[in-house]
Protein backbone atom coordinates (compact mmCIF):
# COMPACT_ATOMS: atom_id res chain seq x y z
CA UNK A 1 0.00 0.00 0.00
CA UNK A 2 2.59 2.36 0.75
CA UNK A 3 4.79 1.90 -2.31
CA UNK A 4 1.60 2.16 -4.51
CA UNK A 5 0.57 5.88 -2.65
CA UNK A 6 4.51 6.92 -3.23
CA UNK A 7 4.35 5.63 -6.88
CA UNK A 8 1.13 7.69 -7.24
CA UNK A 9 3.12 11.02 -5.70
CA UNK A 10 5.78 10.40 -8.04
CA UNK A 11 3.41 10.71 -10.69
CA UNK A 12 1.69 13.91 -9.88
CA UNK A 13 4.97 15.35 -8.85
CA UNK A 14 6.56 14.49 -12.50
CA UNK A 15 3.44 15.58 -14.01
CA UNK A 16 3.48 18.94 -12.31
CA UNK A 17 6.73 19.52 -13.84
CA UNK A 18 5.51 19.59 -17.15
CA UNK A 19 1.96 22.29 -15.84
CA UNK A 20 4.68 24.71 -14.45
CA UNK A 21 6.89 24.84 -17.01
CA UNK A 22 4.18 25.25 -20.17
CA UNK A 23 2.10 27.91 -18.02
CA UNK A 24 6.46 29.74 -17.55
CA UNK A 25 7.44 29.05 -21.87
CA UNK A 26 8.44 32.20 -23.91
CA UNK A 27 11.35 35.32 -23.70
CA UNK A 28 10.20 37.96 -21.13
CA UNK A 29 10.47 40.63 -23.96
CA UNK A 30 9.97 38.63 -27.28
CA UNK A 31 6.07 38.19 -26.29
CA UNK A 32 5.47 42.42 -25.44
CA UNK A 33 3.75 44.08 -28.18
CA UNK A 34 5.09 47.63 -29.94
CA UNK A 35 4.77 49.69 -32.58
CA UNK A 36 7.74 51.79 -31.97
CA UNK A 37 10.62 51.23 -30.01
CA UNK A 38 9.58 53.57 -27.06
CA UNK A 39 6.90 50.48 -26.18
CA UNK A 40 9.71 48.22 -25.19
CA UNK A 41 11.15 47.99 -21.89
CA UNK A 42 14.51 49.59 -21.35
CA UNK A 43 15.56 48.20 -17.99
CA UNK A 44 19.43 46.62 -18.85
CA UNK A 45 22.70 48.78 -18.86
CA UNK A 46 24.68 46.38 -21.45
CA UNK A 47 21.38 45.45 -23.75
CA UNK A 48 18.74 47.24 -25.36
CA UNK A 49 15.03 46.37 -27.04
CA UNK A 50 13.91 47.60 -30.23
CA UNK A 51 10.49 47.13 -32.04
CA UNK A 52 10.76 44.90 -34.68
CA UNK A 53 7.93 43.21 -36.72
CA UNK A 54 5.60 44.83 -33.83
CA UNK A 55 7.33 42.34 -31.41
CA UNK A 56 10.10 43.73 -29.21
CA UNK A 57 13.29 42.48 -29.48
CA UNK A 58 16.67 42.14 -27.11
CA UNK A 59 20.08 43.15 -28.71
CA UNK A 60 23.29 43.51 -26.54
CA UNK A 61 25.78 46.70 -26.57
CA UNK A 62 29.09 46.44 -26.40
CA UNK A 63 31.18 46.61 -23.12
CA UNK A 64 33.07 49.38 -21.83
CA UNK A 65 36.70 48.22 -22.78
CA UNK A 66 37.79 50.00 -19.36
CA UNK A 67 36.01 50.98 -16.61
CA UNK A 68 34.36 54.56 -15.54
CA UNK A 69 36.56 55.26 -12.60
C-alpha cells in the first residue's frame, strides 16, 4: 500500500513539472507588443530592445573596454 501511494506522488509530482513549465514558456520581452521602439522595456545597462515586426526584441551593446573610474 505504501509503495503504490509513493508511486502515485511520483506521478503527480513528474506531471506537475511539465503544468509549471508550459504555463512559464516564452522570452520575457519577445512576447510584449510595440509599434515603436519607445513600447519596449529599457531596464538593462549592457542590452537594449527595439520594435521589430511589432514584437520587441533584445540586442546587446558592447562593453566598456575599461572601466568609468
Amino acid at each position: 500500500m505504501a509503495n503504490a501511494l509513493k508511486f502515485i506522488y511520483a506521478i503527480i509530482s513528474f506531471l506537475s513539472m511539465f503544468l509549471v513549465t508550459k504555463e512559464v514558456d516564452g522570452a520575457f520581452a519577445g512576447w510584449i507588443k510595440c509599434k515603436v521602439d519607445g513600447d519596449c522595456p529599457n531596464i538593462f545597462t549592457y542590452s537594449y530592445y527595439k520594435c521589430i515586426n511589432e514584437l520587441c526584441e533584445i540586442f546587446l551593446r558592447e562593453k566598456p573596454e575599461k572601466p568609468f573610474m
